[in-house]
Protein backbone atom coordinates (compact mmCIF):
# COMPACT_ATOMS: atom_id res chain seq x y z
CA UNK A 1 0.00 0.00 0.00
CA UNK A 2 1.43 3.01 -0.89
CA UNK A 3 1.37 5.84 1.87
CA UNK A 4 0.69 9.18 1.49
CA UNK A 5 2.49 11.53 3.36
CA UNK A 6 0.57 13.54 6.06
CA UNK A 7 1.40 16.92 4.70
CA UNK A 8 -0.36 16.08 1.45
CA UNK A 9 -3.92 14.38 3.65
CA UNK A 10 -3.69 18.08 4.75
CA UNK A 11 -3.61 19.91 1.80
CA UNK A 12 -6.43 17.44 0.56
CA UNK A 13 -8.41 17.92 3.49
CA UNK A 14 -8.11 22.01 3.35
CA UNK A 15 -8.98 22.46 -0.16
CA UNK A 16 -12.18 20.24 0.37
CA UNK A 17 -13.26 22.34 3.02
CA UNK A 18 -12.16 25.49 1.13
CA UNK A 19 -14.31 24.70 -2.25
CA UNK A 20 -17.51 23.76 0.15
CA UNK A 21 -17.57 26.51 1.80
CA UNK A 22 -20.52 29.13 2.04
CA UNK A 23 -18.07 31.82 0.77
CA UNK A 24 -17.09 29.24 -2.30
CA UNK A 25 -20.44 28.25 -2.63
CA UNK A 26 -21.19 32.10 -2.90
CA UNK A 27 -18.62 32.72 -5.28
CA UNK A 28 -19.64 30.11 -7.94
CA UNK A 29 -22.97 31.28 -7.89
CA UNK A 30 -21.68 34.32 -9.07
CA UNK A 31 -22.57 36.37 -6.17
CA UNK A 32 -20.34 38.27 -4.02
CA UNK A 33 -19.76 37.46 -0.22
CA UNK A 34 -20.04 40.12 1.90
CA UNK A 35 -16.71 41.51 3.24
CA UNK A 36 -17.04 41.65 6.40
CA UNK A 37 -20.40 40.97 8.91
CA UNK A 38 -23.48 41.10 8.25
CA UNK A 39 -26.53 38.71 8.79
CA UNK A 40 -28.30 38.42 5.46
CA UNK A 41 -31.13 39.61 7.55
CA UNK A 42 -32.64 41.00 3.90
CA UNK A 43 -31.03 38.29 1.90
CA UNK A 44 -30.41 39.04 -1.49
CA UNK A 45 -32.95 41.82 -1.75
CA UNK A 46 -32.63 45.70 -0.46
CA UNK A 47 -35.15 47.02 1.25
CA UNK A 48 -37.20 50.03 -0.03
CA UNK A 49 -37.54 51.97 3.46
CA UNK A 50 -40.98 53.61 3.64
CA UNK A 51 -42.14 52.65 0.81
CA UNK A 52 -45.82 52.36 1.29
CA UNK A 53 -47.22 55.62 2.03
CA UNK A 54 -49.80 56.45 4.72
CA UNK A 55 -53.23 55.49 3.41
CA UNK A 56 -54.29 58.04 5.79
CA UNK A 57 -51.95 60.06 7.64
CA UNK A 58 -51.88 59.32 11.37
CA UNK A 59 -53.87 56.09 10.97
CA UNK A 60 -52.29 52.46 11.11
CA UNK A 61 -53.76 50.13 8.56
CA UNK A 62 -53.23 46.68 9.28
CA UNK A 63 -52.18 45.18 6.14
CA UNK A 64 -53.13 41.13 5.64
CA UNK A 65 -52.58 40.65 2.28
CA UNK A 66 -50.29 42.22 -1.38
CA UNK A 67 -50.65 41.07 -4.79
CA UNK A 68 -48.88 42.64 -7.74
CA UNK A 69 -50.54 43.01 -10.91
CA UNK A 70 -47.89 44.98 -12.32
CA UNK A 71 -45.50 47.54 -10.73
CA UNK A 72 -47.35 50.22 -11.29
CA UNK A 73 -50.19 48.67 -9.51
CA UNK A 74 -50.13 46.57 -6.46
CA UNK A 75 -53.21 45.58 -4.19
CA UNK A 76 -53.27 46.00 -0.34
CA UNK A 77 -55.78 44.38 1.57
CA UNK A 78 -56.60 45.58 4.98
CA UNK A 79 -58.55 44.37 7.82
CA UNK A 80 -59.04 48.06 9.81
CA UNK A 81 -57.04 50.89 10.55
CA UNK A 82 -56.39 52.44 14.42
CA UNK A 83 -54.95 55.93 15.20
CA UNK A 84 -51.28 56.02 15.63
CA UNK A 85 -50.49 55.50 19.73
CA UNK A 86 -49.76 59.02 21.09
CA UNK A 87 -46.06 59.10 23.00
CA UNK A 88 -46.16 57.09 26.00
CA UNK A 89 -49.39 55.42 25.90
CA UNK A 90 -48.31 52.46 24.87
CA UNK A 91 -47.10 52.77 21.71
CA UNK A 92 -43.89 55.40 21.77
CA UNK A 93 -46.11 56.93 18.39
CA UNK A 94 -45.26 53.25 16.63
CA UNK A 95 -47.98 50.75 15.80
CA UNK A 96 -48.39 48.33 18.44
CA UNK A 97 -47.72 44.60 17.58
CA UNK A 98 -50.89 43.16 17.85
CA UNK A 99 -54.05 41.96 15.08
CA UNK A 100 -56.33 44.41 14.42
CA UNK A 101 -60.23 44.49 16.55
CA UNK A 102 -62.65 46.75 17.20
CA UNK A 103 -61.13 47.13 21.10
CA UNK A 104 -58.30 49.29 20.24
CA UNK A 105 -59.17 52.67 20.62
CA UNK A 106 -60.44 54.88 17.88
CA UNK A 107 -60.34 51.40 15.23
CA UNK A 108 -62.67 51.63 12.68
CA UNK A 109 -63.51 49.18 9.76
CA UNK A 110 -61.61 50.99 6.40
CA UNK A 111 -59.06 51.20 4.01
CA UNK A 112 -60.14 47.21 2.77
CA UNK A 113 -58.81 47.17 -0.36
CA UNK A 114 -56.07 50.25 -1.56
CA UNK A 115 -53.87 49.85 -4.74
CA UNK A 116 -50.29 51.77 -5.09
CA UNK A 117 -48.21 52.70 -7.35
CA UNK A 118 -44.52 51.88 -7.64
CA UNK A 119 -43.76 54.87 -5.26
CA UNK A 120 -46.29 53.61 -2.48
CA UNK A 121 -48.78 56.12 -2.75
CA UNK A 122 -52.34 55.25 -2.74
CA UNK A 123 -53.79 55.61 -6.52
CA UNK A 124 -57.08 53.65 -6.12
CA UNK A 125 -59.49 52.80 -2.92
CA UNK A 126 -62.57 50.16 -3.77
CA UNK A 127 -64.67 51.93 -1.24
CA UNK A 128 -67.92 51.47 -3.72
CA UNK A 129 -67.52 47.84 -1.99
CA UNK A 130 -66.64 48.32 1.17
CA UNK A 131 -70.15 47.35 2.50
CA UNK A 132 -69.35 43.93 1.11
CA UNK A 133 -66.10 43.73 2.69
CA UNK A 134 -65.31 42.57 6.58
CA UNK A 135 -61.92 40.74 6.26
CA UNK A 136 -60.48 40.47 2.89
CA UNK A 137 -58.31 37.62 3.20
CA UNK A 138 -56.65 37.31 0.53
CA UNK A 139 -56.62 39.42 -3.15
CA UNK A 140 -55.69 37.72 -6.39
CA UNK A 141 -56.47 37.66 -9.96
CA UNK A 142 -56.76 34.32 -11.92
CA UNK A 143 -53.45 34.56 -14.40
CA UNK A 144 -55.27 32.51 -17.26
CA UNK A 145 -58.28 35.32 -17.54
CA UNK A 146 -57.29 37.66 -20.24
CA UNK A 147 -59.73 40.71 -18.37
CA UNK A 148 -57.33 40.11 -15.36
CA UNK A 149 -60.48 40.27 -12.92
CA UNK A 150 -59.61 40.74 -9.14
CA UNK A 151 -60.86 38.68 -6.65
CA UNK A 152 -61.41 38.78 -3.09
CA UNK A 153 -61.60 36.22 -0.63
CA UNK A 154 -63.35 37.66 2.27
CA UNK A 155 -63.42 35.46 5.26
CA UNK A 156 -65.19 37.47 7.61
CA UNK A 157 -68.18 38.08 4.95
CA UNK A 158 -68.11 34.01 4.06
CA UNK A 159 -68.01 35.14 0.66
CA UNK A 160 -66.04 35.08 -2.65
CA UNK A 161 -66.02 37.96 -5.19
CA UNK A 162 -65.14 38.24 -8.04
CA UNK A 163 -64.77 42.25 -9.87
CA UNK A 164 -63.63 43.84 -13.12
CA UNK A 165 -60.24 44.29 -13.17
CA UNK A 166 -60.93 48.23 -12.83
CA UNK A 167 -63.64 47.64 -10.10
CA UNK A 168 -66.57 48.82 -11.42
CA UNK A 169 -68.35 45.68 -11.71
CA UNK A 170 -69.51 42.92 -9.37
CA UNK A 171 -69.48 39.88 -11.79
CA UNK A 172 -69.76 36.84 -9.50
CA UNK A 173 -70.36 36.30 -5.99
CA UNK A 174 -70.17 33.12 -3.90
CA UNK A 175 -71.71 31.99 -0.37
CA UNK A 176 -73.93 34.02 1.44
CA UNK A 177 -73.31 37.58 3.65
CA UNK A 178 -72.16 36.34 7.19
CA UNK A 179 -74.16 33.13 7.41
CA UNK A 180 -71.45 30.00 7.44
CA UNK A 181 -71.84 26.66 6.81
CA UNK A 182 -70.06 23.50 5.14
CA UNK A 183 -72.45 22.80 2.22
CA UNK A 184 -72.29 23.75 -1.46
CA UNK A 185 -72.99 27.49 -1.15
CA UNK A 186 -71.51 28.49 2.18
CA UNK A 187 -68.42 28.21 3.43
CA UNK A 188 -66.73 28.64 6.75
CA UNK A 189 -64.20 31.98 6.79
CA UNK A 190 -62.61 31.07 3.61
CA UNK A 191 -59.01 31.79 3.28
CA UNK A 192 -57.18 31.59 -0.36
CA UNK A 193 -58.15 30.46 -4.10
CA UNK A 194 -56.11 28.92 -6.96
CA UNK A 195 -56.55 28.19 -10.81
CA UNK A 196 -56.34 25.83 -12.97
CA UNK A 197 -55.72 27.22 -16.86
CA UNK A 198 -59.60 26.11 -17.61
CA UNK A 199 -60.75 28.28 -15.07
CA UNK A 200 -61.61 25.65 -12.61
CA UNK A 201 -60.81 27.17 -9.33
CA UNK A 202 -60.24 26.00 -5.49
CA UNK A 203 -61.22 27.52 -2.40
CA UNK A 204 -59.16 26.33 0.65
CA UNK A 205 -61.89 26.99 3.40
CA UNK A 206 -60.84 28.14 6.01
CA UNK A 207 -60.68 29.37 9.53
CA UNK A 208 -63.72 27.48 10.56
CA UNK A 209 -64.05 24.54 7.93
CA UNK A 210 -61.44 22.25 7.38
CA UNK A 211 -61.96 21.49 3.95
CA UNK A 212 -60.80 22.88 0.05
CA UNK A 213 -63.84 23.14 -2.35
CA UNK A 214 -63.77 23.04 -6.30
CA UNK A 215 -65.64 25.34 -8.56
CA UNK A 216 -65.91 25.01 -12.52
CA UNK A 217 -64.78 28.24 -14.33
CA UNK A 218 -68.75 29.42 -14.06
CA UNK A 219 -68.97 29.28 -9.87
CA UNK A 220 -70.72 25.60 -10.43
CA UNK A 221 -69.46 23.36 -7.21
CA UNK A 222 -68.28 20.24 -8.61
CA UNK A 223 -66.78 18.46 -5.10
CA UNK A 224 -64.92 19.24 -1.45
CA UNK A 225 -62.99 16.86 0.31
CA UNK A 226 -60.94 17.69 4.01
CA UNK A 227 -62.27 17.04 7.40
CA UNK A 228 -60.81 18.64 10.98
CA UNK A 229 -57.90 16.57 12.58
CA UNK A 230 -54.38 15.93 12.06
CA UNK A 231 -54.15 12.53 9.49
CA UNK A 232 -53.49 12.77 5.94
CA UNK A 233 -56.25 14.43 4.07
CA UNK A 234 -57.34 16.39 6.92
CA UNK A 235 -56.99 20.13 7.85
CA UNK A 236 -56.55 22.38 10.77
CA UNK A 237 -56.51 26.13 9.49
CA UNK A 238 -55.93 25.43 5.69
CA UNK A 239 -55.05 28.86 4.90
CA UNK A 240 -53.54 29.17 1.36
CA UNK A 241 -53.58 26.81 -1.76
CA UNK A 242 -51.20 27.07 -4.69
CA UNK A 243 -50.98 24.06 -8.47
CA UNK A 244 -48.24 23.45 -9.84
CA UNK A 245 -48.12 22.39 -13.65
CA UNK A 246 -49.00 18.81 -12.95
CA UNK A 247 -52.27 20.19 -11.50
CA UNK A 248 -51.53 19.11 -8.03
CA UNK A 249 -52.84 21.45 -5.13
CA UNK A 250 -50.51 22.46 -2.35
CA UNK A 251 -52.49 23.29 0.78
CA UNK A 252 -50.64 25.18 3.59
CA UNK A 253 -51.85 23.21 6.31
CA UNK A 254 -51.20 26.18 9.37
CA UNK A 255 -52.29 24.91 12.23
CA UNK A 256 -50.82 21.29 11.86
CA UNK A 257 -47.56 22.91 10.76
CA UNK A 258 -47.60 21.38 7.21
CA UNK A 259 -48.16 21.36 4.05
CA UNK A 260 -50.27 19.35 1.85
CA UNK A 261 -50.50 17.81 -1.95
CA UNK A 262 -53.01 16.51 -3.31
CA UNK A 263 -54.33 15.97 -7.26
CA UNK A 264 -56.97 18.22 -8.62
CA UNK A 265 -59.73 15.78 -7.37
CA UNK A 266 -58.76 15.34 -3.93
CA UNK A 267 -56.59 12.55 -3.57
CA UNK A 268 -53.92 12.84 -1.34
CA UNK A 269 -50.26 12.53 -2.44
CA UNK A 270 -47.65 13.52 0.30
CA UNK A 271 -47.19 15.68 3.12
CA UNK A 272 -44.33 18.04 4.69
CA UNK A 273 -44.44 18.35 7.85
CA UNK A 274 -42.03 20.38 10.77
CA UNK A 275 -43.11 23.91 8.59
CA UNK A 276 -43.83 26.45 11.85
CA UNK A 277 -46.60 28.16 10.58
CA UNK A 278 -46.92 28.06 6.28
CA UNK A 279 -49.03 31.82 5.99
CA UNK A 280 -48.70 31.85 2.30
CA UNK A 281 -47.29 29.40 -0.60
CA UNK A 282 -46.37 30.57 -4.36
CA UNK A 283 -45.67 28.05 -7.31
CA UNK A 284 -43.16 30.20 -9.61
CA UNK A 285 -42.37 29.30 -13.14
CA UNK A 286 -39.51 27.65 -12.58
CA UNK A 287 -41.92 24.92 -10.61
CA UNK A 288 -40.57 26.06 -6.85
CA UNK A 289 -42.70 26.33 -3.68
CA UNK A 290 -41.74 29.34 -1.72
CA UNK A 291 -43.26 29.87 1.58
CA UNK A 292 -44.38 32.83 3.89
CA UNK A 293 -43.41 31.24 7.36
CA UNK A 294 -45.27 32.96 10.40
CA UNK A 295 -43.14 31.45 13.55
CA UNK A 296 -39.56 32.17 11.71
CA UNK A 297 -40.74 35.36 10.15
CA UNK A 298 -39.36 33.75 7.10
CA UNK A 299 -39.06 33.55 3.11
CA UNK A 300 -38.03 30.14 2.43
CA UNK A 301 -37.29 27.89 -1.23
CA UNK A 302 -38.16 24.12 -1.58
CA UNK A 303 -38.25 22.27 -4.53
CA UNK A 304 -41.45 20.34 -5.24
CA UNK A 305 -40.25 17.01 -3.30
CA UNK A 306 -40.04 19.02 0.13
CA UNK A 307 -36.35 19.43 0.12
CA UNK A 308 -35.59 23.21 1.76
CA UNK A 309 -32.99 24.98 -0.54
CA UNK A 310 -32.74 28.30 1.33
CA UNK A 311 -34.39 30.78 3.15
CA UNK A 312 -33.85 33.99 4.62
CA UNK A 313 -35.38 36.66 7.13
CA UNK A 314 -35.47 37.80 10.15
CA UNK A 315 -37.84 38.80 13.31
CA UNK A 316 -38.19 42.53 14.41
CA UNK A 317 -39.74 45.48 13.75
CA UNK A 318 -36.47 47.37 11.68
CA UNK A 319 -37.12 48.11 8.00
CA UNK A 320 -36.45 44.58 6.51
CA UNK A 321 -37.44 42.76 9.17
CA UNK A 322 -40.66 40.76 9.65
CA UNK A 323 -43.77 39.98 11.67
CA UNK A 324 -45.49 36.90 10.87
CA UNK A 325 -45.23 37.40 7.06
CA UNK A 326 -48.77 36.99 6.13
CA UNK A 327 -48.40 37.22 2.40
CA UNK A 328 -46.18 38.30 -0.68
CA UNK A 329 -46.31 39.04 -4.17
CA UNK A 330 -44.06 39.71 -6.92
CA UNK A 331 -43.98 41.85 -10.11
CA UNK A 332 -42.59 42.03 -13.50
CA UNK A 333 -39.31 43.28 -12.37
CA UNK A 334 -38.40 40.72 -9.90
CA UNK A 335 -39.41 43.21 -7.23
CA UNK A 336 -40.98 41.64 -3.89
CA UNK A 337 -43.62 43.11 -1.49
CA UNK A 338 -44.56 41.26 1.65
CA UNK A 339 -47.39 42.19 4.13
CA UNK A 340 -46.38 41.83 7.74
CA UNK A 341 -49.36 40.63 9.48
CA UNK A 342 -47.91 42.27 13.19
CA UNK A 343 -46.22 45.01 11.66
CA UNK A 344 -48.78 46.46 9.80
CA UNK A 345 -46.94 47.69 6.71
CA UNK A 346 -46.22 46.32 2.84
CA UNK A 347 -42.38 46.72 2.13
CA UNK A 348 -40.85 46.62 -1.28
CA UNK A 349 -37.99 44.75 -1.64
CA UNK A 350 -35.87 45.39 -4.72
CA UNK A 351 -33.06 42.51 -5.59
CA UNK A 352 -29.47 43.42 -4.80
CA UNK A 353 -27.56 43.81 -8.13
CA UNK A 354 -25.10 41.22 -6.77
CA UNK A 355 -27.77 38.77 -5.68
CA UNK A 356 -27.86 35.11 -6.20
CA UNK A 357 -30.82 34.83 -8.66
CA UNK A 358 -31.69 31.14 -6.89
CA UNK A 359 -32.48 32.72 -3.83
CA UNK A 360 -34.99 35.58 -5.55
CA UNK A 361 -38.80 34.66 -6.15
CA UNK A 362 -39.63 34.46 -9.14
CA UNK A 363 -42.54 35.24 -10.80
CA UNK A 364 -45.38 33.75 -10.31
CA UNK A 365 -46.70 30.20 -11.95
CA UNK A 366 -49.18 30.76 -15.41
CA UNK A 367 -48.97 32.48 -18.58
CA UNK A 368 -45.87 33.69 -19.46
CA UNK A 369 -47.51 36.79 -20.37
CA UNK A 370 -50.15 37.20 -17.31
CA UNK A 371 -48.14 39.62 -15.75
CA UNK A 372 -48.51 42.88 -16.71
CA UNK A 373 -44.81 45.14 -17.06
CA UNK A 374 -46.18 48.65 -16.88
């Protein structure tokens, strides 16, 4: 046997180490490692401090949800607004971290649904619908519909609607004005909807049902499947639903710390389980799930077989940092806007020119031409 010398097992051992490094790993990704410090608290975005403008000067408006049609035009979905704390009563003049309700002093149902522009300020307000509104959940448009119409998931309303794309029209509504149930045209404070490219939709329903319900393209209920408890199949909070382009359905499964696949008729596939607290999923077109994590006040990558690729993210109130991450969207530019459920504010994040492009969301899953670049 021939030996080799223990100088040279060093050298071996040292390079090894040296080309698996994070700082290699950084470096053939063609990103730059940071000199010196530094916590990738951001990741490979910058954040756009102060981006989204008061909706009302002096008023908190507790943002839930942010989808980006295009980046001149990004939707905000509230669930109330609260004066800003006076100095020392409570608040040091910052919004206190807590959900909105009808306790805190001087909140008042408002500000639902706001759209901005690419500087933050407030362009449109849907107030025309605000008597059909309670808690819009979650606001999306169906990336297969060539009139791009909005629609609104409002769970405290048990309702679905469904608008023209400038608002002015009311062209489908689902379930009926605060009265829940679990049959074919109630539901139970729904949560999220996804698309298939024939219009067939999902509801993942919700807060009170533990169940996802399937619509044809024309509101017609074709089938629901889910019960409450903890086994395969089953739900506790499903609160967001994203397809892939094999047609499978991944169901954030909150409350059992999990998330679900199933095919488009119910039929369970896998699980992933030891996820905190999945808030919101998003299928880009590159076929990866990234994930809106609640407990870790995370953004985190996994490829569709559950394997975690990366994340990044941190807790706190700084610009940056996040609050249970309730929701995210991206535009046409690669630019990222997440709604902090506790901190009550959208921030723009813009990617960092030196960024690893793996770690940035893409855009979203469907037509290559669905989103809008203006």
């Amino acid at each position: 046997m021939t030996r080799v010398p223990h100088r040279a097992w060093f050298l071996t051992l040292f390079f090894l180490a040296a080309s698996s490094s994070p700082i290699a790993v950084l470096q053939r990704s063609g990103a730059t490692a940071p000199e010196k410090g530094g916590e990738d608290e951001t990741g490979p975005y910058d954040v756009v401090a102060n981006w989204w403008k008061p909706v009302e000067p002096g008023w908190i408006v507790y943002a839930v949800d942010v989808f980006a049609e295009s980046p001149n035009r990004i939707f905000v979905g509230s669930t109330g607004t609260s004066p800003v704390p006076e100095p020392g009563r409570g608040g040091r003049g910052a919004a206190p971290l807590q959900l909105f309700n009808l306790n805190i002093p001087g909140a008042k149902l408002d500000h639902f649904l706001t759209v901005a522009d690419r500087d933050g300020r407030t362009i449109e307000e849907w107030k025309q619908w605000y008597g059909l509104f309670s808690v819009p959940h979650r606001i999306t448009m169906n990336p297969y519909d060539p009139e791009r119409h909005v629609w609104v998931i409002d769970r405290g309303s048990q309702q679905i609607f469904e608008f023209s794309n400038d608002g002015k029209q009311l062209v489908m509504t689902l379930g009926e004005k605060g009265v829940a149930g679990s049959d074919d045209k109630h539901f139970g404070r729904p949560t999220d909807i996804a698309f298939l490219p024939d219009g067939t939709f999902f509801i993942s329903d919700g807060y009170d049902n533990a169940r996802v319900v399937k619509f044809d393209k024309n509101g017609k209920y074709l089938t629901a499947w889910g019960t409450k408890g903890a086994a395969p199949g089953q739900f506790d909070l499903p609160h967001c639903i994203a397809v892939d382009s094999r047609r499978r359905l991944y169901v954030a499964d909150r409350s059992n710390h999990r998330i679900q696949i199933f095919d488009e008729n119910g039929k369970f596939l896998d699980e992933w389980r030891n996820i905190p607290q999945p808030h919101h999923l998003m299928i880009t077109q590159d076929q990866f799930l990234w994930v809106a994590d609640g407990t870790t006040s995370r953004i985190a990558k996994y490829d569709l077989n559950g394997k975690l690729l990366t994340y990044w993210g941190t807790q706190g109130i700084n610009p940056g940092y996040m609050n249970q991450p309730h929701a995210f969207g991206v535009d046409s530019e690669g630019t990222l806007y997440i709604a902090n459920g506790l901190n009550h504010r959208v921030e723009k994040f813009t990617p960092k020119a030196n960024a690893d492009r793996s770690r940035l969301v893409g855009q979203s899953f469907g037509p290559a031409s669905s989103t809008r670049s203006q």
